[in-house]
Protein backbone atom coordinates (compact mmCIF):
# COMPACT_ATOMS: atom_id res chain seq x y z
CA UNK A 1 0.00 0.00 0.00
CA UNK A 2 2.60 2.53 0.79
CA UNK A 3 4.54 1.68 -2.94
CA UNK A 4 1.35 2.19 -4.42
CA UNK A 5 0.38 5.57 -2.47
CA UNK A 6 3.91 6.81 -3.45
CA UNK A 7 3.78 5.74 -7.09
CA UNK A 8 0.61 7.94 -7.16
CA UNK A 9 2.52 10.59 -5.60
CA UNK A 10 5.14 10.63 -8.25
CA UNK A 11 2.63 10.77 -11.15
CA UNK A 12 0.44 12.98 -9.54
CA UNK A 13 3.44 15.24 -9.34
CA UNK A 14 4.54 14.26 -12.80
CA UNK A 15 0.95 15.40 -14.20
CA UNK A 16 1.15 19.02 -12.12
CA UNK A 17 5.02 19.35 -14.38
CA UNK A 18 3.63 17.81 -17.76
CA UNK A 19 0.99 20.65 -18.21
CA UNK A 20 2.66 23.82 -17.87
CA UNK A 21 5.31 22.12 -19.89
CA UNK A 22 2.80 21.75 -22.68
CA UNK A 23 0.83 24.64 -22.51
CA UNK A 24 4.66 26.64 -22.52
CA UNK A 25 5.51 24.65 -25.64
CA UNK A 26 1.80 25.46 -27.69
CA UNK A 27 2.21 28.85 -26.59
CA UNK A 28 5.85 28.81 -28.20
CA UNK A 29 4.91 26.69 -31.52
CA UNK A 30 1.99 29.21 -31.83
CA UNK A 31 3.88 32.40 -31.44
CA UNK A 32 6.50 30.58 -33.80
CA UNK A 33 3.96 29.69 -36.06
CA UNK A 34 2.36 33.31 -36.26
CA UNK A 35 5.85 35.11 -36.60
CA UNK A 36 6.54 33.28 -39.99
CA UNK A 37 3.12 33.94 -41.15
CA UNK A 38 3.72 37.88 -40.02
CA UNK A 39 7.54 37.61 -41.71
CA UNK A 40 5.50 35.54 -44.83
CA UNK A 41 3.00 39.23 -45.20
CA UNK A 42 6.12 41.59 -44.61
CA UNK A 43 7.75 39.49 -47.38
CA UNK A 44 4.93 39.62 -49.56
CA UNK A 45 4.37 43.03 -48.91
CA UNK A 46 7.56 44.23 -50.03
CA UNK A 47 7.37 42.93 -53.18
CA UNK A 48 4.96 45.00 -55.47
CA UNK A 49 2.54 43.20 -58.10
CA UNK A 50 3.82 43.43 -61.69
CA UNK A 51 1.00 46.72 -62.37
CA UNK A 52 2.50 48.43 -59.57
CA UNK A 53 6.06 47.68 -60.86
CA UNK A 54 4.73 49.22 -64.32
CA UNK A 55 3.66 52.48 -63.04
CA UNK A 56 6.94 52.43 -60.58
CA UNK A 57 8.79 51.89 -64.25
CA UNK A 58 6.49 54.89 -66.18
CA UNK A 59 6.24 57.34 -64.08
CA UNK A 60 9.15 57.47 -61.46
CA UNK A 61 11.66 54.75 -61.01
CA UNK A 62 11.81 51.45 -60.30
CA UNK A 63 15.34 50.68 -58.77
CA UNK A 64 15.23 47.05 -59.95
CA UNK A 65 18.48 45.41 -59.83
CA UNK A 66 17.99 43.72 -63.32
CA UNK A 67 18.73 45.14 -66.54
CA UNK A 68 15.48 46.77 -68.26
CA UNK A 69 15.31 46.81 -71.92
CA UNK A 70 12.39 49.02 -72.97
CA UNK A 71 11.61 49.30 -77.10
CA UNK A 72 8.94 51.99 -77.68
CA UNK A 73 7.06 53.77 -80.57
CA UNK A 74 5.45 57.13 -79.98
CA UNK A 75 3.39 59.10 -83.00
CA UNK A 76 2.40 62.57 -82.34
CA UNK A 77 -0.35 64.84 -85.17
CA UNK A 78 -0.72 68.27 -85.19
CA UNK A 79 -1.94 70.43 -87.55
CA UNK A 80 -1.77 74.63 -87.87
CA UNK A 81 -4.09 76.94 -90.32
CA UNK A 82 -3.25 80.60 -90.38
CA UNK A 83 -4.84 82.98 -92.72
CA UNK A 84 -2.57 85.27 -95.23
CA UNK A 85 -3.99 88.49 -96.25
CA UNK A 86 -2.09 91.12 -98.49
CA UNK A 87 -3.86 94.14 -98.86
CA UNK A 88 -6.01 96.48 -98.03
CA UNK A 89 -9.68 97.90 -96.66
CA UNK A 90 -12.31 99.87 -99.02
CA UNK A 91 -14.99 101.48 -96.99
CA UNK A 92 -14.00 99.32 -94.10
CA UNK A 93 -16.02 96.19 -95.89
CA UNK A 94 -14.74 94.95 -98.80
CA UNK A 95 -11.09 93.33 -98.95
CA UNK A 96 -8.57 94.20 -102.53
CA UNK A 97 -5.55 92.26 -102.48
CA UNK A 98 -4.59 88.73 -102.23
CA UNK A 99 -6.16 85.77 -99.83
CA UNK A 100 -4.47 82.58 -98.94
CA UNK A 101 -5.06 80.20 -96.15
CA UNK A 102 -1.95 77.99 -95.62
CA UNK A 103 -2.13 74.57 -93.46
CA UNK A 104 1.03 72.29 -92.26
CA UNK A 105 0.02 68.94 -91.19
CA UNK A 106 2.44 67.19 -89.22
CA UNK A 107 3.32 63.56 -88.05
CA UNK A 108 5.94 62.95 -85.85
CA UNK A 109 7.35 58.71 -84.87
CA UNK A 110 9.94 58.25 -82.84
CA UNK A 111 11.43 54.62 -82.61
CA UNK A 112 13.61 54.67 -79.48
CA UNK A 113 15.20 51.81 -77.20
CA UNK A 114 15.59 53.29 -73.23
CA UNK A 115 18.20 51.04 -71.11
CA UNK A 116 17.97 50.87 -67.63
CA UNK A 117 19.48 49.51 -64.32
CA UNK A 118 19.40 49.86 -60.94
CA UNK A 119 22.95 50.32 -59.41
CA UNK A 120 21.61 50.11 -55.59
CA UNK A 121 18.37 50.42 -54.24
CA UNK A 122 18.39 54.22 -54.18
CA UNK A 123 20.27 54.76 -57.63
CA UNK A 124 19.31 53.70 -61.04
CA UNK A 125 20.92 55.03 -64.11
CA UNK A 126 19.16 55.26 -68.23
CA UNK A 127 19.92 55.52 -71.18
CA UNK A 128 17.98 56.44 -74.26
CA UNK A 129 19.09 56.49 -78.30
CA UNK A 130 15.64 57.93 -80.38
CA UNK A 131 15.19 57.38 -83.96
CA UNK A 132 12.68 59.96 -85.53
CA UNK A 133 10.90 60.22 -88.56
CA UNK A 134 8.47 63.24 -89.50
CA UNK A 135 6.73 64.38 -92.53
CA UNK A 136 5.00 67.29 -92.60
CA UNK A 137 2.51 68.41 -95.69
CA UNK A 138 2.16 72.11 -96.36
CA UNK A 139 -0.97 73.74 -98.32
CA UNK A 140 -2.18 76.71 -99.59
CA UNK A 141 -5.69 77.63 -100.62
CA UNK A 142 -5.97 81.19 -102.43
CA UNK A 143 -2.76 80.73 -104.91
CA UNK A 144 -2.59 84.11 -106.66
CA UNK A 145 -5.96 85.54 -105.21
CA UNK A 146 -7.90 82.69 -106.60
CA UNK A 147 -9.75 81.02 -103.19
CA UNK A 148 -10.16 77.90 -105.91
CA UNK A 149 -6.50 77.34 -106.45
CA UNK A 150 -4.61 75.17 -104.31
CA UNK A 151 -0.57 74.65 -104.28
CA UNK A 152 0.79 71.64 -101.68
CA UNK A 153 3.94 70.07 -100.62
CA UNK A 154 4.97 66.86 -98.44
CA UNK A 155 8.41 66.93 -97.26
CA UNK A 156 9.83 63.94 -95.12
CA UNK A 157 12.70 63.78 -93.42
CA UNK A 158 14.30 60.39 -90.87
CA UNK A 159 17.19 60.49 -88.79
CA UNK A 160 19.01 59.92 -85.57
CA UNK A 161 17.21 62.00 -82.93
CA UNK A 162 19.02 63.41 -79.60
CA UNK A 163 20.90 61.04 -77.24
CA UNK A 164 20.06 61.27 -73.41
CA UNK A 165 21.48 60.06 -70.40
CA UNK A 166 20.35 60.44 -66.87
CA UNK A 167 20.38 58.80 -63.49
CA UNK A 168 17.71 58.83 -60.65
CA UNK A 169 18.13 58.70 -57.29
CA UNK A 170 16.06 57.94 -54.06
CA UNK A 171 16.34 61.01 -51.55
CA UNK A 172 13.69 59.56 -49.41
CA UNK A 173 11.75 55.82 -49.07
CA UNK A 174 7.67 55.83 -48.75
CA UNK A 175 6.77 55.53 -45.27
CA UNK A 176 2.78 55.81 -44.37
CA UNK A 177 3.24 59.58 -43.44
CA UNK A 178 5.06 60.62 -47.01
CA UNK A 179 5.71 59.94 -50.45
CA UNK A 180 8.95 58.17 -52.22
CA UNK A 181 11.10 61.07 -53.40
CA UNK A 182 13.39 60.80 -56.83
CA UNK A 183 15.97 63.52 -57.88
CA UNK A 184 17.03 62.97 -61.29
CA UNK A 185 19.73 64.22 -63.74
CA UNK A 186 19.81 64.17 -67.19
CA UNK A 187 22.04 65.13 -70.31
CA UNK A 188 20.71 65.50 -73.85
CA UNK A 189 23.60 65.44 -76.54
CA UNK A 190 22.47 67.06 -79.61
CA UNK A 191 23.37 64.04 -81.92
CA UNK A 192 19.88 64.71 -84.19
CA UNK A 193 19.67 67.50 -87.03
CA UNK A 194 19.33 70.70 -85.97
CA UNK A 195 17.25 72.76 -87.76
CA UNK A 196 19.12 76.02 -88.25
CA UNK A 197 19.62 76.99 -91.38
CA UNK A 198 17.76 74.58 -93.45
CA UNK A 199 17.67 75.44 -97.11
CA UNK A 200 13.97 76.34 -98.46
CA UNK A 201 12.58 75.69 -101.86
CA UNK A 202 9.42 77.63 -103.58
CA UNK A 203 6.65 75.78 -105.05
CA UNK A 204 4.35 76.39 -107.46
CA UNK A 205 0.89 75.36 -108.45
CA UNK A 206 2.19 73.29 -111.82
CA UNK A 207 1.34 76.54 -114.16
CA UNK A 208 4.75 78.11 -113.75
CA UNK A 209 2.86 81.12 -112.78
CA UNK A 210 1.66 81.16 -109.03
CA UNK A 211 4.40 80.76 -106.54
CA UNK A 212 3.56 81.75 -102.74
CA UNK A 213 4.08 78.23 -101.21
CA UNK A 214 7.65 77.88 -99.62
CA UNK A 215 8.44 74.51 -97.83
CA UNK A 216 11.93 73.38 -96.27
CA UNK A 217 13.85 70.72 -98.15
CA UNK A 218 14.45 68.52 -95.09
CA UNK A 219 12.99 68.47 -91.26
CA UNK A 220 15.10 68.62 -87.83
CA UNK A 221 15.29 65.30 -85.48
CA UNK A 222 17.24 67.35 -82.83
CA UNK A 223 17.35 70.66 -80.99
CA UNK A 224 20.69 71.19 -82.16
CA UNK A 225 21.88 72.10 -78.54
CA UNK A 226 22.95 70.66 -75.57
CA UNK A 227 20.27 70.12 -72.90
CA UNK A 228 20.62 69.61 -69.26
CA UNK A 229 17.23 68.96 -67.14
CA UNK A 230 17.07 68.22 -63.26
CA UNK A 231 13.90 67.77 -61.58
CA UNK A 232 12.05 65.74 -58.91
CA UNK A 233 8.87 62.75 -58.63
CA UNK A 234 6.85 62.19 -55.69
CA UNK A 235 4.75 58.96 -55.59
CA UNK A 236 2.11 57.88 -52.92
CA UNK A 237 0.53 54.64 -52.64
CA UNK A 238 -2.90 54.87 -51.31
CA UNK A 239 -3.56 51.11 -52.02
CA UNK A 240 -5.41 50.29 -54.03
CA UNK A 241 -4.64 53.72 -56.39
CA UNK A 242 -0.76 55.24 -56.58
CA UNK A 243 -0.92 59.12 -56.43
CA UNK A 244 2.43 60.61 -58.45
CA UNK A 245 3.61 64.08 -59.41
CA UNK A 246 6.74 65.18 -60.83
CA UNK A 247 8.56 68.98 -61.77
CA UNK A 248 11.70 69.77 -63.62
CA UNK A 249 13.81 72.22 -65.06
CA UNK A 250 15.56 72.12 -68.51
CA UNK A 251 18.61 74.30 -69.18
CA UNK A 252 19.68 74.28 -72.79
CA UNK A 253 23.43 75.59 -73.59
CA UNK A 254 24.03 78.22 -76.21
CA UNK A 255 25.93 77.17 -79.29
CA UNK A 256 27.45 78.77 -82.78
CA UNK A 257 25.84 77.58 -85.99
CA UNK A 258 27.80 78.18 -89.08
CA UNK A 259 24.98 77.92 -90.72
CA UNK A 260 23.79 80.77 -89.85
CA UNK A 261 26.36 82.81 -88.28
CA UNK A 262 24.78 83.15 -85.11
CA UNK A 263 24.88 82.10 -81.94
CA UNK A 264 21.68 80.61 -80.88
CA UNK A 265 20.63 80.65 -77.30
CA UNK A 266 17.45 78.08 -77.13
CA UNK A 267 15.13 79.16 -74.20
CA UNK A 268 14.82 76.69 -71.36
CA UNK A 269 11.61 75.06 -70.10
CA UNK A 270 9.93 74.30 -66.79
CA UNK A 271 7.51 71.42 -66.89
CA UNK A 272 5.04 69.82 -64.34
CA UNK A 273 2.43 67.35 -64.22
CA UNK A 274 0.52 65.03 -61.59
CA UNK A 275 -1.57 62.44 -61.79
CA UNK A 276 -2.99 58.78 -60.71
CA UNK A 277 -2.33 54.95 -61.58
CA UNK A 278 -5.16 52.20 -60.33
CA UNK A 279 -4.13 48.84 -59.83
CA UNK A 280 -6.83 46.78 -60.87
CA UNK A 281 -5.27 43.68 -60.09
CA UNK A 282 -1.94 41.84 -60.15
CA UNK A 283 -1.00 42.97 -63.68
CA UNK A 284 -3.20 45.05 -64.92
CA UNK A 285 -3.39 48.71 -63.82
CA UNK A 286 -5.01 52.27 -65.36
CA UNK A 287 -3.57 55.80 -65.27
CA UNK A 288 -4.43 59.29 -66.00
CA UNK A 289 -2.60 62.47 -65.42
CA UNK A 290 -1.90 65.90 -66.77
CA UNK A 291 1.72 67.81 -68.23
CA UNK A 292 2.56 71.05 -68.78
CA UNK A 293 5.88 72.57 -70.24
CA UNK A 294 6.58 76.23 -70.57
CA UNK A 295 9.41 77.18 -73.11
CA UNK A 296 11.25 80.49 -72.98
CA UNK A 297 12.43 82.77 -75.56
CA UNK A 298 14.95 81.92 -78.16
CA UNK A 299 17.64 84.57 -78.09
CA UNK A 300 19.45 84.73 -81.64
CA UNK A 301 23.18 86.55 -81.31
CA UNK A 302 24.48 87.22 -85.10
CA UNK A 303 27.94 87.29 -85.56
CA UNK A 304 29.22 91.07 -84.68
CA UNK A 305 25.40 91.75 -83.67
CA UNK A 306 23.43 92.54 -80.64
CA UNK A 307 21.48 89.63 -79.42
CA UNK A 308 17.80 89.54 -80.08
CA UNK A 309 14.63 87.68 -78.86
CA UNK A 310 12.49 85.17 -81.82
CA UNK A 311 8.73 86.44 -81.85
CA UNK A 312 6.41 84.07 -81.44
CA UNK A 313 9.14 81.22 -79.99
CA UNK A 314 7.86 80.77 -76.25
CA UNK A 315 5.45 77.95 -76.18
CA UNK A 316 3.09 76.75 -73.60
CA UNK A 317 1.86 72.79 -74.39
CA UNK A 318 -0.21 70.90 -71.64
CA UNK A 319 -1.94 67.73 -72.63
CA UNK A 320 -4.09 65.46 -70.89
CA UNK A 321 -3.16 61.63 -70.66
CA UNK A 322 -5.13 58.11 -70.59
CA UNK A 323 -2.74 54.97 -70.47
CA UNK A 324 -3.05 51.26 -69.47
CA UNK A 325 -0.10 48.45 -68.31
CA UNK A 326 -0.23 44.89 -68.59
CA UNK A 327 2.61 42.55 -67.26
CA UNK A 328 2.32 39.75 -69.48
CA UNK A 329 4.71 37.98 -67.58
CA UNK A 330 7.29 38.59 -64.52
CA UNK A 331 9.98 40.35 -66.76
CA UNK A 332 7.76 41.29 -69.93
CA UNK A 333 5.24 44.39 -70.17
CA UNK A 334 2.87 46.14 -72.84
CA UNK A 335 2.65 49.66 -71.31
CA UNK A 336 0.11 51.93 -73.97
CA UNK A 337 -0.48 55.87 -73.61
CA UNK A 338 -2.85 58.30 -75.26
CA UNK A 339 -2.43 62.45 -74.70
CA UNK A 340 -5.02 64.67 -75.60
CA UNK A 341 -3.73 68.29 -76.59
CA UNK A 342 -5.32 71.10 -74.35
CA UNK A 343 -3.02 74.48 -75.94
CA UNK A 344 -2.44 75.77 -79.39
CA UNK A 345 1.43 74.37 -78.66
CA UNK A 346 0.81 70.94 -77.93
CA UNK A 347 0.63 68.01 -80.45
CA UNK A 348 -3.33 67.62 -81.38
CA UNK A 349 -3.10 64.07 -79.75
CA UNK A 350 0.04 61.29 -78.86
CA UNK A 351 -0.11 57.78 -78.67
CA UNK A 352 2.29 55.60 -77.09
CA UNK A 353 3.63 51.86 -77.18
CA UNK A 354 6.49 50.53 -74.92
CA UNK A 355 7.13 46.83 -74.04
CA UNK A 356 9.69 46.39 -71.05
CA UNK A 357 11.56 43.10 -70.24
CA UNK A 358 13.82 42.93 -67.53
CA UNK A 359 16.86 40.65 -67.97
């Protein structure tokens, strides 16, 4: 009796050890067990769905640590009447002299290949070689006073367009109180043709008789100068939409052109724009925004001459934009764009094809 009342002694102790032990180790397993599910989420977390990644790509940077090759093909229209009147008023009515309406139609496609990499997770660096090809058609209604003649011209003109390089870099990360802040830096080399002193040829309307239609014989690809732009992005990600905005300076460098014997001082620009990306789901994702660029005078210096200002050469273009992203794989996306001229300055509409693939 005493054996067994001691046996029963021991396992009633062994009982009143066992179960704190197992509740400790449940309680340990479990917080085990939800600290990889919370390190699983962070994890997941930080890596962004291929739409996000687009719109990370378009519209700021990216900072991927794989080599982006991005193809592209933009087309721009625009078109520009102006009526041409040569003469003068009789009773303040009626009009004696000559009448002509002239209209340039313009297409602009630029074939370009951007390269990009991210050096560290706060610095990426691009690169960007544009080919561009542009015809423009000039018309004039009114040829020698008569409104029923008509004299016309397409000229067409494809070439290497300007070289840029720039680099990007991180000044500060998102955190849920701010936005992810970009500086960037870029050079434009003015490896396109510039388009000072092209050479100009008369046409006339097939007669031999009526000539008041003057067209150039070829079309720039390049500003001719060298370009340096700075600027910053902001981007906000108020899940499930991205909020993004972006401002920059342009400071183009004065240069001699033999051509014409002048020094040409191109006017620099300030542009701006803001806008919003939805990511509708993994891969697929919607943006709009709106961009504005405000050019400066030209300022024309002829050799042994005082410098003067080009009439008519500051511009103002803002356009309104639609575009779309789909990531038809991990490394391979169709990114499309459409902009919508709002000012006399701006192209009448854009539209835009890019397909990035990350090696």
């Amino acid at each position: 009796m005493q054996y067994n009342n001691s046996t029963s002694k021991s396992l009633s102790a062994g009982h009143r050890f066992l179960l704190p032990l197992c509740l400790f180790t449940a309680g340990s397993l479990s917080t085990g067990a939800m600290a990889q599910s919370s390190d699983e989420e962070v994890v997941r977390e930080a890596q962004p769905s291929q739409s996000v990644q687009n719109v990370l790509r378009e519209e700021h940077a990216l900072f991927s640590d794989r080599l982006t090759i991005e193809p592209g093909i933009s087309y721009s229209y625009s078109d520009r009447s102006e009526l041409g009147l040569s003469g003068f008023l009789v009773l303040d009515a009626i009009f004696l002299g000559d009448i002509s309406v002239d209209t340039v139609e313009s297409h602009t496609t630029t074939f370009d290949v951007s390269t990009r990499y991210g050096v560290t997770d706060r610095l990426e660096v691009e690169l960007v070689i544009p080919y561009v090809y542009r015809s423009s058609h000039y018309e004039t209604i009114g040829a020698g006073g008569a409104t029923n003649e008509r004299v016309e011209e397409t000229v067409s003109q494809g070439d290497l367009g300007d070289i840029s390089a720039g680099l990007y870099y991180r000044v500060l990360a998102e955190t849920p109180s701010r936005p992810d802040v970009v500086w960037n830096f870029s050079v434009l080399a003015p490896t396109g043709k510039h388009p000072y002193g092209i050479e100009t040829t008369t046409v006339d309307s097939g007669e031999g008789e009526v000539e008041n239609l003057t067209v150039p014989n070829d079309l720039p690809t390049g500003n001719g100068v060298w370009g340096v732009s700075t600027g910053l992005s902001f981007l906000k990600t108020v899940d499930p939409a991205i909020i993004f905005a972006n401002v920059g300076y342009t400071h183009n460098i004065a240069r001699d052109f033999d051509d014409i014997n002048a020094n040409v001082n191109l006017g620099d620009s300030i542009r701006l724009g803001f806008g919003t990306a939805f990511a509708l789901n993994e891969r697929f994702s919607l943006s709009m925004s709106f961009s504005h660029q405000h050019s400066l005078e030209t300022n024309v210096t002829p050799e042994g001459g005082a410098e003067r200002s080009v009439i008519g050469s500051s511009a103002n273009a803002a356009s309104f934009n639609f575009g779309a992203t789909y990531g038809l794989s991990d490394s391979t996306s169709i990114v499309t764009s459409m902009g919508i001229g709002l000012t006399d300055d701006a192209p009448d509409f854009t539209l835009n094809f890019r397909m990035p693939f990350q090696i």
